[in-house]
N, C-alpha and C. Protein backbone atom coordinates (compact mmCIF):
# COMPACT_ATOMS: atom_id res chain seq x y z
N UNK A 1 -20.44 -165.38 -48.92
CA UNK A 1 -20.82 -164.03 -48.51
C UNK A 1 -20.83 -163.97 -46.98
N UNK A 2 -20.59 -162.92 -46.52
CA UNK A 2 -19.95 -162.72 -44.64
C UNK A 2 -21.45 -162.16 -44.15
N UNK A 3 -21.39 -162.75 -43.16
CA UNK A 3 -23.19 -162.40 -42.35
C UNK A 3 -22.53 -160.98 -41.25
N UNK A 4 -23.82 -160.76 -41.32
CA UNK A 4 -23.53 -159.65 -39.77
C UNK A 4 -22.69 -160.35 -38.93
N UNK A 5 -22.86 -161.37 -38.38
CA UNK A 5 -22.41 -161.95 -36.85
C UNK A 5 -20.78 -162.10 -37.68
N UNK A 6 -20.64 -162.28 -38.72
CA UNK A 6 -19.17 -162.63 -39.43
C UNK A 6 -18.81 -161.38 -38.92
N UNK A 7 -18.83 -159.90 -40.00
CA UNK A 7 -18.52 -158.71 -39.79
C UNK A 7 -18.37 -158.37 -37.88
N UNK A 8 -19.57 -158.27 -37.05
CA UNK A 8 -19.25 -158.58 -35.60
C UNK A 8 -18.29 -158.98 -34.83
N UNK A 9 -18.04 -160.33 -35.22
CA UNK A 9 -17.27 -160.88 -34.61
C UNK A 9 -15.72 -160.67 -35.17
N UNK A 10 -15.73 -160.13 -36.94
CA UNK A 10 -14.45 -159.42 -36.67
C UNK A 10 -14.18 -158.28 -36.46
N UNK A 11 -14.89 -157.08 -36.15
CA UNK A 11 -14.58 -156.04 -35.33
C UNK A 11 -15.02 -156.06 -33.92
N UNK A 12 -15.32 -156.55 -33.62
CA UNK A 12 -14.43 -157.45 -32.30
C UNK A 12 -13.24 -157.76 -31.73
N UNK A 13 -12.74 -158.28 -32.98
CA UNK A 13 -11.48 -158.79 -32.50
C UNK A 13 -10.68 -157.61 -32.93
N UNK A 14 -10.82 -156.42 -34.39
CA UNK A 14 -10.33 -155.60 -34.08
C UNK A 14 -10.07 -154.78 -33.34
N UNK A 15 -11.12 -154.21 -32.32
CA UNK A 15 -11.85 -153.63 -31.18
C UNK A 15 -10.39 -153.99 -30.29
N UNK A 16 -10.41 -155.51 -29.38
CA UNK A 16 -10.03 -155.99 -28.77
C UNK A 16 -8.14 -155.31 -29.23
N UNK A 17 -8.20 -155.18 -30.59
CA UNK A 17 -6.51 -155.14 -30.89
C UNK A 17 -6.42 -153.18 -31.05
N UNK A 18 -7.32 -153.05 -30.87
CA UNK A 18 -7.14 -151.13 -30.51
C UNK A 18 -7.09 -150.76 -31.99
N UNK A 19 -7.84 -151.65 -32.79
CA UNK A 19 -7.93 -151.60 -34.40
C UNK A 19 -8.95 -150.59 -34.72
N UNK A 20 -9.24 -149.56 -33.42
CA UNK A 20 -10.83 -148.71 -33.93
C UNK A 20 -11.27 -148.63 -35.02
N UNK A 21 -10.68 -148.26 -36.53
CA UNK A 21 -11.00 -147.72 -37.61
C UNK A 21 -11.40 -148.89 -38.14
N UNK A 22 -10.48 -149.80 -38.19
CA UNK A 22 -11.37 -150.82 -38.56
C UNK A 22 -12.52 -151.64 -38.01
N UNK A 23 -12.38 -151.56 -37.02
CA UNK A 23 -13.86 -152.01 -36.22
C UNK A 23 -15.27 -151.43 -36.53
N UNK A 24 -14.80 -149.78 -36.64
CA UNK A 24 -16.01 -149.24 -36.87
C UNK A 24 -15.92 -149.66 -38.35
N UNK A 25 -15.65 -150.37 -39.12
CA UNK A 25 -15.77 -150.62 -40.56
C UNK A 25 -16.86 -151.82 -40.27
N UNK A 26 -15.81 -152.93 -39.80
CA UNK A 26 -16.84 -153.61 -39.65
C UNK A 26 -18.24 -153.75 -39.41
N UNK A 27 -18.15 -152.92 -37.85
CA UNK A 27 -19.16 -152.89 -37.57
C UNK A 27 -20.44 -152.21 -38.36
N UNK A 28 -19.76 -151.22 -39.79
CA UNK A 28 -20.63 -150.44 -40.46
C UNK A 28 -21.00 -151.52 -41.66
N UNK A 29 -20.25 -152.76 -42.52
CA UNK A 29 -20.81 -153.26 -42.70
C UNK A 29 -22.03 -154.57 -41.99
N UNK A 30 -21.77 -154.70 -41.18
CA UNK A 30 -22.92 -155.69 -40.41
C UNK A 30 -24.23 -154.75 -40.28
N UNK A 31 -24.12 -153.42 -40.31
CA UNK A 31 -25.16 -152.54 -39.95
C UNK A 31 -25.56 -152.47 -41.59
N UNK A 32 -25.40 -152.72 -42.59
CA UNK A 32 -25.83 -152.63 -43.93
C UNK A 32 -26.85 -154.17 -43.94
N UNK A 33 -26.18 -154.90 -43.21
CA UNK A 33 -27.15 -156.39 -43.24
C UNK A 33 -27.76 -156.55 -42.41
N UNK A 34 -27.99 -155.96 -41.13
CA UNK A 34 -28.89 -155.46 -39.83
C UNK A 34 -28.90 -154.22 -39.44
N UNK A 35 -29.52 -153.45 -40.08
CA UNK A 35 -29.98 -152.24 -39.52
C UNK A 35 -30.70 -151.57 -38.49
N UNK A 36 -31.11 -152.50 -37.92
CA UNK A 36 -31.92 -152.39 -36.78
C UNK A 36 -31.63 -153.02 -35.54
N UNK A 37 -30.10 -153.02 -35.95
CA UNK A 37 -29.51 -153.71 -34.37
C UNK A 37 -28.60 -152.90 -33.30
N UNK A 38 -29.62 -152.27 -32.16
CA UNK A 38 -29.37 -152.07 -31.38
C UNK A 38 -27.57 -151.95 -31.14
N UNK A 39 -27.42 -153.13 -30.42
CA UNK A 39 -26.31 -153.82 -30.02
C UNK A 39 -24.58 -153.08 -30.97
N UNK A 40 -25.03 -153.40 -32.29
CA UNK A 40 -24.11 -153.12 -33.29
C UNK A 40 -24.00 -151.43 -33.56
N UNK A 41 -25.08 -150.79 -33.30
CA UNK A 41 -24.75 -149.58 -33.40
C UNK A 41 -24.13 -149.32 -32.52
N UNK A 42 -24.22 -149.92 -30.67
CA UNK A 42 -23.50 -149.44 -29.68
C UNK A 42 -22.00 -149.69 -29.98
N UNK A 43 -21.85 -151.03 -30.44
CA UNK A 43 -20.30 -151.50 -30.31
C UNK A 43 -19.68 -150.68 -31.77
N UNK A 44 -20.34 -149.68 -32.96
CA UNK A 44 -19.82 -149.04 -33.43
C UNK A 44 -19.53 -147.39 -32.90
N UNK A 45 -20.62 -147.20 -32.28
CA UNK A 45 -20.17 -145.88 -31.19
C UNK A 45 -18.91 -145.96 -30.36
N UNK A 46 -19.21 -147.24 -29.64
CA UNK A 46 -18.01 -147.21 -28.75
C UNK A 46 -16.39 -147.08 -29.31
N UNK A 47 -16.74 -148.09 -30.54
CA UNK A 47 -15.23 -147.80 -32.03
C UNK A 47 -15.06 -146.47 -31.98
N UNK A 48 -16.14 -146.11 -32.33
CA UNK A 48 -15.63 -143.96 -32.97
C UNK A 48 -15.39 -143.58 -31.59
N UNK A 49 -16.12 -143.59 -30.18
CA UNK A 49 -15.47 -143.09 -29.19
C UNK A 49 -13.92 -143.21 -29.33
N UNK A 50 -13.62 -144.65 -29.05
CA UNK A 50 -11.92 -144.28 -28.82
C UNK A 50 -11.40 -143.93 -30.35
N UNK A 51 -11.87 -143.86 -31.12
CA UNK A 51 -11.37 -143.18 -32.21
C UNK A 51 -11.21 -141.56 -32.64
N UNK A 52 -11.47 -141.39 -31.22
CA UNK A 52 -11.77 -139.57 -30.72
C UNK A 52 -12.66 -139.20 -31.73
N UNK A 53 -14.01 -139.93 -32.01
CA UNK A 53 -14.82 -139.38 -33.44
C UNK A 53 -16.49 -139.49 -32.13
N UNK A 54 -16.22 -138.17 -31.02
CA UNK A 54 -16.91 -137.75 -30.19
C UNK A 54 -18.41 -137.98 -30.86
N UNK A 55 -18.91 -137.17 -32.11
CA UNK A 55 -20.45 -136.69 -32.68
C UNK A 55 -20.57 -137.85 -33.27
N UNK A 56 -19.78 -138.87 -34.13
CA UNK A 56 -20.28 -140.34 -34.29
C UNK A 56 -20.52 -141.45 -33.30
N UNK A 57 -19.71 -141.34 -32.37
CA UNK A 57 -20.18 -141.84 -31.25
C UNK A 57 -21.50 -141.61 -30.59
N UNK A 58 -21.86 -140.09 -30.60
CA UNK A 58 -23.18 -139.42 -29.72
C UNK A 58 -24.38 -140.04 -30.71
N UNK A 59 -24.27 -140.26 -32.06
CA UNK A 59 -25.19 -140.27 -32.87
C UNK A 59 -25.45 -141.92 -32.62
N UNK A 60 -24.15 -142.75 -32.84
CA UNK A 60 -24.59 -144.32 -32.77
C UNK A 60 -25.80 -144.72 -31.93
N UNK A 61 -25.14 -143.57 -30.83
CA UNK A 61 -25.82 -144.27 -29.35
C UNK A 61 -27.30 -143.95 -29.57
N UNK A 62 -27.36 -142.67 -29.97
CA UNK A 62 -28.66 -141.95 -30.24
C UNK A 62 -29.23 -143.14 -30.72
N UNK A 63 -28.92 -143.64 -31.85
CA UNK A 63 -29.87 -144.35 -32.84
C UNK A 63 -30.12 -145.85 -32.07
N UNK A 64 -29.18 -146.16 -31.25
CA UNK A 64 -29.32 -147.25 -30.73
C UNK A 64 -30.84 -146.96 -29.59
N UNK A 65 -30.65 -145.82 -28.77
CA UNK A 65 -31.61 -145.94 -27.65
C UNK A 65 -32.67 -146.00 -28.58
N UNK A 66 -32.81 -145.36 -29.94
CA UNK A 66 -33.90 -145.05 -30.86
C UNK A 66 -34.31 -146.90 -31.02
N UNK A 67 -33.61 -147.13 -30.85
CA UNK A 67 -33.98 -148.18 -31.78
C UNK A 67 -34.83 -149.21 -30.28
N UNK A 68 -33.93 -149.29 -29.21
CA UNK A 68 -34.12 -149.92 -28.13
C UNK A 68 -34.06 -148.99 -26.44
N UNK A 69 -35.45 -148.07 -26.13
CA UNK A 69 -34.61 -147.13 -25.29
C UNK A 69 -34.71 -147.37 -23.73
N UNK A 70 -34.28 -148.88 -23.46
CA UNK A 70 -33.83 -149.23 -22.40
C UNK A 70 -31.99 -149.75 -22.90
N UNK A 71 -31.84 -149.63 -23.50
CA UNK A 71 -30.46 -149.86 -23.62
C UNK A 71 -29.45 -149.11 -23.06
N UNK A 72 -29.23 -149.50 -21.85
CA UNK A 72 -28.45 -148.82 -20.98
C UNK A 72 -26.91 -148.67 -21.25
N UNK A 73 -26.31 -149.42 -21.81
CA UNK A 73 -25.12 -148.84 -21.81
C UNK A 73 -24.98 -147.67 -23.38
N UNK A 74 -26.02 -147.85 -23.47
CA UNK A 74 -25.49 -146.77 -24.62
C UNK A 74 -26.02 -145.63 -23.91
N UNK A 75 -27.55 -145.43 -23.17
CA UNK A 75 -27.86 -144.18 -22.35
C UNK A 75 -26.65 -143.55 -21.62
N UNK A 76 -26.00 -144.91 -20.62
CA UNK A 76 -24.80 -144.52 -20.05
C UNK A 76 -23.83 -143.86 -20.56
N UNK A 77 -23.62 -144.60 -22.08
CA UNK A 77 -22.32 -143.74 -22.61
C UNK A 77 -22.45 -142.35 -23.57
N UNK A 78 -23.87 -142.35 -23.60
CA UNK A 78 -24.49 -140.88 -24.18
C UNK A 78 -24.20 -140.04 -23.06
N UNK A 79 -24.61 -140.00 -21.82
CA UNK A 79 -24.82 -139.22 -20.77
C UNK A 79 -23.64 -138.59 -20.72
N UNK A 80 -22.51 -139.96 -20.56
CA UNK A 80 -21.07 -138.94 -20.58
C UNK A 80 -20.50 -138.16 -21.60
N UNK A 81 -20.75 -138.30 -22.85
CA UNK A 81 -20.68 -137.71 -23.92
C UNK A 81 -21.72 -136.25 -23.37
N UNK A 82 -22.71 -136.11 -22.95
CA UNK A 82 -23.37 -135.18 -23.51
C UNK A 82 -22.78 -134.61 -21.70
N UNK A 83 -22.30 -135.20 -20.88
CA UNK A 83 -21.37 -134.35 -20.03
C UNK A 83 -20.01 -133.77 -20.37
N UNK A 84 -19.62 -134.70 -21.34
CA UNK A 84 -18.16 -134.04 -21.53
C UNK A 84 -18.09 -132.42 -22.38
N UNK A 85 -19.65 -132.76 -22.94
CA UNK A 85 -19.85 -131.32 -24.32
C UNK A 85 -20.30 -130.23 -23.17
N UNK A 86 -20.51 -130.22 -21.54
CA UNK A 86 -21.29 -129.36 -20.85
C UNK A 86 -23.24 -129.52 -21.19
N UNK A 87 -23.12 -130.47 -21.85
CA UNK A 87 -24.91 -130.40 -21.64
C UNK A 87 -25.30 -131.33 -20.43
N UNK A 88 -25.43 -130.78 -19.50
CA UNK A 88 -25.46 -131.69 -18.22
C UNK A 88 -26.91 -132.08 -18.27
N UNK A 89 -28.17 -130.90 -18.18
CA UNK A 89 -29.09 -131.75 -18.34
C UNK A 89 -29.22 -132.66 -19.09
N UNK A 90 -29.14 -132.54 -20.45
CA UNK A 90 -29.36 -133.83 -21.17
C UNK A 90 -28.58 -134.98 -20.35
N UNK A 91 -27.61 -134.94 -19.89
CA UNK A 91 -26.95 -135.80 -19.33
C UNK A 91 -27.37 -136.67 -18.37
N UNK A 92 -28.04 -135.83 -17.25
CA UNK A 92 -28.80 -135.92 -16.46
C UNK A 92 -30.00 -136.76 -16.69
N UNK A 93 -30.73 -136.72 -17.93
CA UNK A 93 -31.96 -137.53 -18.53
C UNK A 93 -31.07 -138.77 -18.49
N UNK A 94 -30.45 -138.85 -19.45
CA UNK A 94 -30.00 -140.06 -19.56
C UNK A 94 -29.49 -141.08 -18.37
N UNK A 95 -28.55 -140.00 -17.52
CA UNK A 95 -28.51 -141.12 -16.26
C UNK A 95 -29.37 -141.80 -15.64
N UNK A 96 -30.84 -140.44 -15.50
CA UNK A 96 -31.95 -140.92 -14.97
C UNK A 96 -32.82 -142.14 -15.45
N UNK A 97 -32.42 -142.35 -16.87
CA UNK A 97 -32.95 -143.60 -17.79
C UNK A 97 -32.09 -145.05 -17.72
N UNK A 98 -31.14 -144.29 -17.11
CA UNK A 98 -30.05 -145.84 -17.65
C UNK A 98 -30.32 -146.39 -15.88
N UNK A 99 -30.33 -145.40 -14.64
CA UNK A 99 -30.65 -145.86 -13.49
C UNK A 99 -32.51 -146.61 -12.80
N UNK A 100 -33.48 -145.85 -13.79
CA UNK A 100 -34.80 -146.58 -13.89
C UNK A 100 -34.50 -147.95 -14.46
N UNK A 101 -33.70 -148.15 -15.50
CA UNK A 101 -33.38 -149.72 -16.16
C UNK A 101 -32.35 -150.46 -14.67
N UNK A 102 -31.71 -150.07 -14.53
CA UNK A 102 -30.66 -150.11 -13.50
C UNK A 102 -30.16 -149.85 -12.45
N UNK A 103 -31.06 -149.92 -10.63
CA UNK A 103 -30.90 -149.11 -9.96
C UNK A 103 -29.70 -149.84 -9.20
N UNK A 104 -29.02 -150.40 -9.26
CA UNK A 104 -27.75 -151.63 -8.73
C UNK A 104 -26.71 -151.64 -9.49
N UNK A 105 -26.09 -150.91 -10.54
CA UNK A 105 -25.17 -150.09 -10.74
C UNK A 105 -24.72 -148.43 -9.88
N UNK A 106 -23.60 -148.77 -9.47
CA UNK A 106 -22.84 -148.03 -7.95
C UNK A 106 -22.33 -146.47 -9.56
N UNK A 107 -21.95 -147.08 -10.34
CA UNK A 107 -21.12 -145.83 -11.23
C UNK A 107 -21.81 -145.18 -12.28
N UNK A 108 -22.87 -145.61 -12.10
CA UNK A 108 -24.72 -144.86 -12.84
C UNK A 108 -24.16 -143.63 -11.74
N UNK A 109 -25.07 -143.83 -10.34
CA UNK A 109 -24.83 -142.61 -9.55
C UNK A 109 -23.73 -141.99 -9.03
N UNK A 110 -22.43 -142.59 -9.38
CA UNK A 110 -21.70 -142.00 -9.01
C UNK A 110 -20.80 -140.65 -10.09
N UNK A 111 -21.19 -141.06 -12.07
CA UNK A 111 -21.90 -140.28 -12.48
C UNK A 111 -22.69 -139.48 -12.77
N UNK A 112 -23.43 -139.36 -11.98
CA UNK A 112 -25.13 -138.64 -12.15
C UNK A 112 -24.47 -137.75 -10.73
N UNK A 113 -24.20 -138.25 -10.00
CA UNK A 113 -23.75 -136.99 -8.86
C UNK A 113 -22.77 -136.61 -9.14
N UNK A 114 -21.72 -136.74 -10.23
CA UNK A 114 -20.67 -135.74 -10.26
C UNK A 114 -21.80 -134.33 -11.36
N UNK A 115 -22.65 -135.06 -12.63
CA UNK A 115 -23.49 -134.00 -13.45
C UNK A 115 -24.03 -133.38 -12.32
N UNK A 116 -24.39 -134.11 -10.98
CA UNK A 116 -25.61 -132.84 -10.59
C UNK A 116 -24.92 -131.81 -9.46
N UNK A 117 -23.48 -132.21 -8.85
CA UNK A 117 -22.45 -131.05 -9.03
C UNK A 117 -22.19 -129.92 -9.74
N UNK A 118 -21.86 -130.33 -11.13
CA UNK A 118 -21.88 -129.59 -12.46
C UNK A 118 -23.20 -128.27 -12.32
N UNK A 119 -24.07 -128.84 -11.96
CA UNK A 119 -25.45 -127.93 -12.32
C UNK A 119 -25.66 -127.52 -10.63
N UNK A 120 -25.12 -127.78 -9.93
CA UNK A 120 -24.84 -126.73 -8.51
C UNK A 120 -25.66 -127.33 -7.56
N UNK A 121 -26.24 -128.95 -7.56
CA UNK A 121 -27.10 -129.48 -6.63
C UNK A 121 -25.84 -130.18 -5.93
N UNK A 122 -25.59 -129.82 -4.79
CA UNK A 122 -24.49 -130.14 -4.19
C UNK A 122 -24.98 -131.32 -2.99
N UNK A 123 -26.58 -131.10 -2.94
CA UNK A 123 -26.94 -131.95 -2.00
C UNK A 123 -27.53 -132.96 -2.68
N UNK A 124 -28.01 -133.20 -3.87
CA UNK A 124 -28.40 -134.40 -4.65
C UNK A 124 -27.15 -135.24 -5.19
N UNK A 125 -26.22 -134.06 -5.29
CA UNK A 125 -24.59 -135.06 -5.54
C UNK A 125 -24.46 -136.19 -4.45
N UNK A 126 -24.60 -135.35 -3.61
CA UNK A 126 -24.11 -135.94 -1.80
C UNK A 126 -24.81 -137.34 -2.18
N UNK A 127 -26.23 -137.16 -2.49
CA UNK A 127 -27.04 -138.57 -2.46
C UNK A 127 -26.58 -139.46 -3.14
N UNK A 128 -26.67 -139.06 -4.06
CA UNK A 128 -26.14 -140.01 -5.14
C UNK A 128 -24.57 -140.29 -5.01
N UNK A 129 -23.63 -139.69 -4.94
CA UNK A 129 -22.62 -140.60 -4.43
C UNK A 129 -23.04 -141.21 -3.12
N UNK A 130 -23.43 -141.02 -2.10
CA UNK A 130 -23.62 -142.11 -0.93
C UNK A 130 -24.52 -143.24 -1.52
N UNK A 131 -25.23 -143.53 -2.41
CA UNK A 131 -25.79 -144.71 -3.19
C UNK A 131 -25.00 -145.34 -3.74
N UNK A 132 -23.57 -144.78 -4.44
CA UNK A 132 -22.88 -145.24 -4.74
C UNK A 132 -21.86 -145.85 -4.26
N UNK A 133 -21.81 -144.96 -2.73
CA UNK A 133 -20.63 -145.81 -1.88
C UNK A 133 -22.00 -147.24 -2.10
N UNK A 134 -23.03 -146.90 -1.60
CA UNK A 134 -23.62 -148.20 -0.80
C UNK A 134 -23.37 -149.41 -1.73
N UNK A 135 -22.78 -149.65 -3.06
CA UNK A 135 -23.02 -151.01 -3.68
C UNK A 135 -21.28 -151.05 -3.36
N UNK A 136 -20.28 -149.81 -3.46
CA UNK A 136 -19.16 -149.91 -3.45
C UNK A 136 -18.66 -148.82 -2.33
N UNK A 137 -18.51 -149.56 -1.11
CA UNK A 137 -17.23 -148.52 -0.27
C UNK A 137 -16.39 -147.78 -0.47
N UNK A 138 -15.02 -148.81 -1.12
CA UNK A 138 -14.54 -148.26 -1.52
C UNK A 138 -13.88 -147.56 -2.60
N UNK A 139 -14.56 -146.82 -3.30
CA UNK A 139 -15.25 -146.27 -4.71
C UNK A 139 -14.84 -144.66 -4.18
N UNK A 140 -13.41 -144.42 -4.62
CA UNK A 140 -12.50 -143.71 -4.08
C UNK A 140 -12.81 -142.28 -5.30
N UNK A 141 -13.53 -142.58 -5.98
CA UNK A 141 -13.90 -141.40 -6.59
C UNK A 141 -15.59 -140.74 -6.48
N UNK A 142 -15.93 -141.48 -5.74
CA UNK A 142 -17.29 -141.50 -5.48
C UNK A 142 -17.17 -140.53 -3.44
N UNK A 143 -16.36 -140.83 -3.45
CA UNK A 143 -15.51 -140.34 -1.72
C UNK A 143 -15.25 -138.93 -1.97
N UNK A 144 -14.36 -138.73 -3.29
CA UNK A 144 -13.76 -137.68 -2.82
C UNK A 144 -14.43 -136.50 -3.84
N UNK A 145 -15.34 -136.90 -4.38
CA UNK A 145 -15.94 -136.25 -5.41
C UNK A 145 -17.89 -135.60 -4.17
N UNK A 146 -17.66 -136.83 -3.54
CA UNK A 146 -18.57 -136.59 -2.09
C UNK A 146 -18.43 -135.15 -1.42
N UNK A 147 -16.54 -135.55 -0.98
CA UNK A 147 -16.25 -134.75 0.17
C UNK A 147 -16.34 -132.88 -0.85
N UNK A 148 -15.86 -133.22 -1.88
CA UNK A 148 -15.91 -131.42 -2.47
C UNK A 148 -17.52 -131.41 -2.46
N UNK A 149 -18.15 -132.12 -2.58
CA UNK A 149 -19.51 -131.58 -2.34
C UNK A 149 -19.99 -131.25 -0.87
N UNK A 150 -19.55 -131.88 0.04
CA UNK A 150 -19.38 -131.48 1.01
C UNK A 150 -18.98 -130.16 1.40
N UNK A 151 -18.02 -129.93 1.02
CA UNK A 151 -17.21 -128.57 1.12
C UNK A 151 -17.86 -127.46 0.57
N UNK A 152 -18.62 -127.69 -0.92
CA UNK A 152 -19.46 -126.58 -0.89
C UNK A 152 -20.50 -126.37 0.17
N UNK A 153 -21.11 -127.00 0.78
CA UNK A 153 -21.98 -127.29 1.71
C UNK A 153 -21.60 -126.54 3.39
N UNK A 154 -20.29 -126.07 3.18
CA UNK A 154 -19.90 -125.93 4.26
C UNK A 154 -19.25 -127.26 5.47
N UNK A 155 -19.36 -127.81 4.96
CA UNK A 155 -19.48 -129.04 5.98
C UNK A 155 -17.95 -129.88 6.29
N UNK A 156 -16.92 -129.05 6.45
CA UNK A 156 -15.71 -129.85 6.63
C UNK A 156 -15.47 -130.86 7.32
N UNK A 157 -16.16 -131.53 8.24
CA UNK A 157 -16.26 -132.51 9.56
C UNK A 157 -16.68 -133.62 8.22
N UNK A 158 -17.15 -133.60 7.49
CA UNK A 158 -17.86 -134.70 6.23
C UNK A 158 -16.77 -134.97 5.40
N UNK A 159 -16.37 -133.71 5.01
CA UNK A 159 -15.24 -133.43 3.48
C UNK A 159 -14.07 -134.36 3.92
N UNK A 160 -13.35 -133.57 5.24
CA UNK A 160 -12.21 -134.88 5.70
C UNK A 160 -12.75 -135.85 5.68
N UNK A 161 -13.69 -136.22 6.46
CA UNK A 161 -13.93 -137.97 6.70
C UNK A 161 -13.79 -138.85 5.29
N UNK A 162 -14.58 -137.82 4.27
CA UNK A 162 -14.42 -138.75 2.65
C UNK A 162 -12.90 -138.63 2.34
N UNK A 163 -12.27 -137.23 2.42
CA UNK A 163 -11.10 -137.46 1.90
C UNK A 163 -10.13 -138.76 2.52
N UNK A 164 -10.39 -138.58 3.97
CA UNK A 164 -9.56 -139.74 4.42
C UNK A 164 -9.55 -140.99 4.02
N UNK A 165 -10.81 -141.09 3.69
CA UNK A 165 -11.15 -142.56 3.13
C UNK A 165 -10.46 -142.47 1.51
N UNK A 166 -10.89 -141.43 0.46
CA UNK A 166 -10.54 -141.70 -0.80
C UNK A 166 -8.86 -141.77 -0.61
N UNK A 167 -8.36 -141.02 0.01
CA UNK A 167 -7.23 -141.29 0.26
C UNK A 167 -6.56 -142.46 0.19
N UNK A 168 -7.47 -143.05 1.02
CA UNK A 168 -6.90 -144.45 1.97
C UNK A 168 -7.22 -145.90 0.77
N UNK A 169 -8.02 -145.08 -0.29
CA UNK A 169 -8.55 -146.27 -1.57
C UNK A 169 -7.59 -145.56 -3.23
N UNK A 170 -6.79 -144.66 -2.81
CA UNK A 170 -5.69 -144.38 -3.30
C UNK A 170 -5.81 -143.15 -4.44
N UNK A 171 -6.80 -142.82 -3.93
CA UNK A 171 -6.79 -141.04 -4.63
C UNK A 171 -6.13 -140.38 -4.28
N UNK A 172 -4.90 -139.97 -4.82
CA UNK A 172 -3.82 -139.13 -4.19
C UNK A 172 -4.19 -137.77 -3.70
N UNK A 173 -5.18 -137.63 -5.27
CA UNK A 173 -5.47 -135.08 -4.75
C UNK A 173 -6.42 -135.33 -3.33
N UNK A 174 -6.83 -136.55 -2.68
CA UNK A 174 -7.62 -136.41 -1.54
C UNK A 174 -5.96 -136.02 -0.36
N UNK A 175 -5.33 -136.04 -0.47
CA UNK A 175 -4.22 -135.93 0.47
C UNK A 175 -4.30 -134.59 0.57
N UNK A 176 -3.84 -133.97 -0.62
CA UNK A 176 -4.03 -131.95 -1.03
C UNK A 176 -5.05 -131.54 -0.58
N UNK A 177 -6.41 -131.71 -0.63
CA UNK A 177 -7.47 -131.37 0.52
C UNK A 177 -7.37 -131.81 1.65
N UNK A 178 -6.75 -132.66 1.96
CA UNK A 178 -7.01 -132.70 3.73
C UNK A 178 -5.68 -132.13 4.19
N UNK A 179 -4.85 -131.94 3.72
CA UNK A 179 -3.66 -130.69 3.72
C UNK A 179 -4.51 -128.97 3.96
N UNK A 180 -4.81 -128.90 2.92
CA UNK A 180 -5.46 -127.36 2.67
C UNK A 180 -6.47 -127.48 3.91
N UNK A 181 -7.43 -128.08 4.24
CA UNK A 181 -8.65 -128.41 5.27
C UNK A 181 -7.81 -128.13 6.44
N UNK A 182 -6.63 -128.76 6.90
CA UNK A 182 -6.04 -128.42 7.75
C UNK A 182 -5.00 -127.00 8.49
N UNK A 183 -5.12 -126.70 7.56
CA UNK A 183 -4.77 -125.43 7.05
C UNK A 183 -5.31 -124.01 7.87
C-alpha cells in the first residue's frame, strides 16, 4: 500500500514533467492519508494553478493557511490569485501576512506595491517597491512599475531615473516611457 510521502513524491515528479492533472491526483490521494497537511494542499493548489483551475487553486491555499496561517507561500500565492480576480484588498491582507512572516523577501513588496497601485496609493507603491529595490537593485519590474507610480505623482525627474534603470535591467516598455516623457 503507497504512503502519502509515496503519492508526494510522485506528483512531484509529475509536477516537475508539466503532468498537472496528474499531480493534482496525486497529490489528492496523499491528502486522503494526511489531511491535515499543510504543505500538500499547497503543492496541490499550485497543480490546479497551472492547470488554469484558478477557484481550486484559491481554495487549496485557503485550507492550507487554515490549516497553518503562517504559511507563506501559499498567503503569497493566494494574494495573487485574489489580485488577478480584482480583490485587491483581500490581496493586500495577505501580502501583509506573508511579509509579517517574511520581511526579506524583495517580491512580497514588490507585489504588494503593484496591489497598492491598483487601489490608488501611489505613494505606499513608491515604498514598497523601493524596499524592494533594497534586497534587489536590479529588479527591473519593481523600477518601472516605481517610475508609473511616480508619474502619477507628478514627478517625472523620478519616473525617468527608474525607467532608465528598468531599461538598462531589460524591460523593454521602460524605453516607450522615456520616449513619451521626452516628448
Amino acid at each position: 500500500m503507497k504512503t502519502a510521502e509515496g503519492f508526494i513524491a510522485d506528483g512531484d515528479l509529475k509536477f516537475e514533467s508539466n503532468e498537472f492533472e496528474g499531480a493534482v491526483n496525486d497529490y489528492t490521494s496523499a491528502l486522503k492519508l494526511d489531511p491535515n497537511n499543510p504543505d500538500i494542499l499547497y503543492n496541490r493548489g499550485i497543480a490546479a494553478f497551472f492547470e488554469k483551475n484558478i477557484s481550486a487553486a484559491f481554495e487549496d491555499f485557503s485550507a492550507a493557511i487554515s490549516i497553518n496561517p503562517k504559511h507563506e507561500d501559499a498567503l503569497f500565492n493566494r494574494a495573487r490569485i485574489s489580485a488577478m480576480l480584482g480583490s485587491f484588498e483581500k490581496s493586500l491582507e495577505d501580502y501583509d501576512r506573508a511579509i509579517e512572516i517574511n520581511a526579506e523577501d524583495g517580491e512580497l513588496f514588490t507585489n504588494r506595491g503593484a496591489v497598492k497601485f491598483q487601489l490608488k496609493d501611489s505613494r505606499g507603491a513608491i515604498a514598497d517597491f523601493s524596499m524592494a529595490l533594497n534586497f534587489n537593485p536590479a529588479d527591473g519590474k519593481a523600477l518601472f512599475n516605481r517610475g508609473i507610480a511616480y508619474l502619477q505623482l507628478h514627478d517625472s525627474a523620478n519616473a525617468m531615473h527608474d525607467f532608465t534603470l528598468a531599461y538598462q535591467n531589460g524591460v523593454v516598455a521602460a524605453k516607450e516611457m522615456l520616449i513619451s516623457l521626452q516628448n
